[in-house]
Protein backbone atom coordinates (compact mmCIF):
# COMPACT_ATOMS: atom_id res chain seq x y z
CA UNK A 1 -172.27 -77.05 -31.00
CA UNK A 2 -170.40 -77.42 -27.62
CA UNK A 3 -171.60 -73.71 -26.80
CA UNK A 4 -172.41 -70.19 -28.75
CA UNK A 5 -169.22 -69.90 -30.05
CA UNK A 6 -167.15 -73.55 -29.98
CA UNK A 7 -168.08 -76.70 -32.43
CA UNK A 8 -166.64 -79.49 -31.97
CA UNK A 9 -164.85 -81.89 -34.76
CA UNK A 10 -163.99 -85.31 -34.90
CA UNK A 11 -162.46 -87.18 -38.14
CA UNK A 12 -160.99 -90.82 -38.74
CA UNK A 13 -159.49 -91.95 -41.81
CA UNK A 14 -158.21 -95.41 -42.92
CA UNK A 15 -155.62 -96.09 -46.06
CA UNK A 16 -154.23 -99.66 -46.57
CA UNK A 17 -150.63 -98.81 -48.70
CA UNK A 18 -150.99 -103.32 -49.43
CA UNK A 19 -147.85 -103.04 -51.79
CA UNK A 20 -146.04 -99.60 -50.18
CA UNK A 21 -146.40 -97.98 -53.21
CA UNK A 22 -147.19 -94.67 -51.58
CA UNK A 23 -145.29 -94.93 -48.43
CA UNK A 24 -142.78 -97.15 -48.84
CA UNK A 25 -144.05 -99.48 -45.89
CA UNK A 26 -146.65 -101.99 -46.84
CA UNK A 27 -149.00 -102.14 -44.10
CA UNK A 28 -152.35 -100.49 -42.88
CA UNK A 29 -152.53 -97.14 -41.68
CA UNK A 30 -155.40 -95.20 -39.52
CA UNK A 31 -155.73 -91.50 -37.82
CA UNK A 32 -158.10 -89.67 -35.23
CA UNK A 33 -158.23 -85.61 -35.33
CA UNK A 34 -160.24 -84.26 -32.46
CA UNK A 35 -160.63 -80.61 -32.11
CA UNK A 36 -162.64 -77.57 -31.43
CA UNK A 37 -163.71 -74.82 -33.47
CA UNK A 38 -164.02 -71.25 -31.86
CA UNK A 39 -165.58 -68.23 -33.19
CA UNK A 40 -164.38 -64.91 -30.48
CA UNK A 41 -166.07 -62.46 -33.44
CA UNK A 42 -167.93 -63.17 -36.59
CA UNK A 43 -164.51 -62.23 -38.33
CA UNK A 44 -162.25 -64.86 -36.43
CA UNK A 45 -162.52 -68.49 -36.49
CA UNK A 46 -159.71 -70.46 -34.08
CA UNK A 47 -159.07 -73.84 -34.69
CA UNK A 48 -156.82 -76.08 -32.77
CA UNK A 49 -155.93 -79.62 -33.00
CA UNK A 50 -154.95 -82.83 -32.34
CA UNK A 51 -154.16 -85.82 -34.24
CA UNK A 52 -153.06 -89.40 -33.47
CA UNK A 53 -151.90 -91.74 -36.28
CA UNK A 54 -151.24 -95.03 -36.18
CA UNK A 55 -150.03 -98.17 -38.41
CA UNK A 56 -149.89 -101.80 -38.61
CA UNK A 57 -145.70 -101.56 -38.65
CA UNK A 58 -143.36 -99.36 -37.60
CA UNK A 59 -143.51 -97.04 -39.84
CA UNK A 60 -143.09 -93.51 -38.17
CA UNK A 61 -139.49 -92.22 -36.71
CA UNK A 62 -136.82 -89.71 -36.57
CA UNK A 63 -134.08 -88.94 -38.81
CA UNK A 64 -135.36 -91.89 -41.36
CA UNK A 65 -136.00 -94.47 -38.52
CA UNK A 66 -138.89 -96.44 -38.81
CA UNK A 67 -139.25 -97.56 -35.33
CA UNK A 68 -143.28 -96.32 -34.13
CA UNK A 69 -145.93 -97.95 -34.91
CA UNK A 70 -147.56 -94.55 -33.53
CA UNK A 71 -147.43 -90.71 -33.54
CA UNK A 72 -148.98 -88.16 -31.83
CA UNK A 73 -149.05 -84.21 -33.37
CA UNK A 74 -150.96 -80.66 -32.31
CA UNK A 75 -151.73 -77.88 -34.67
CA UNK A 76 -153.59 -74.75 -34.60
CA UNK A 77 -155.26 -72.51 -37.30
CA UNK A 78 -156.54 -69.44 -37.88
CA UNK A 79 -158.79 -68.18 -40.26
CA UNK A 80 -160.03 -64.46 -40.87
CA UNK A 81 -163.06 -64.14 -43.00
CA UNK A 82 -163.71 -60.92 -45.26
């Protein structure tokens, strides 16, 4: 717990696609998420995000192009519990 109401999250994940049979792009890949968790009411749970993933070629782009070997994306969720 950061504080009453805010955790904290961290994840990391690793997938090697050696033959690019589920990307298409044979090469390593890896991603971070760091983000918090808060709780304004026992009801409400708030959860933004952000994420960072990364591979050994280019393999992320716009419009088709694989040209990054690196991305960079935000999200946030909400959850009400009943």
């Amino acid at each position: 717990h950061l504080a009453e109401k805010i955790d904290a999250q961290f994840r990391a994940e690793w997938f090697d696609d050696s033959q690019g049979t589920r990307t298409g792009i044979d090469t390593n890949y890896a991603e971070v998420t760091l983000g918090v968790n808060w709780y304004p009411t026992k009801f409400l749970e708030i959860r933004p995000e952000i994420r960072g993933d990364f591979a050994g070629k280019p393999a992320f782009g716009v419009d088709g192009r694989n040209d990054h070997h690196s991305q960079l994306t935000g999200g946030i969720s909400a959850m009400l519990k009943f």
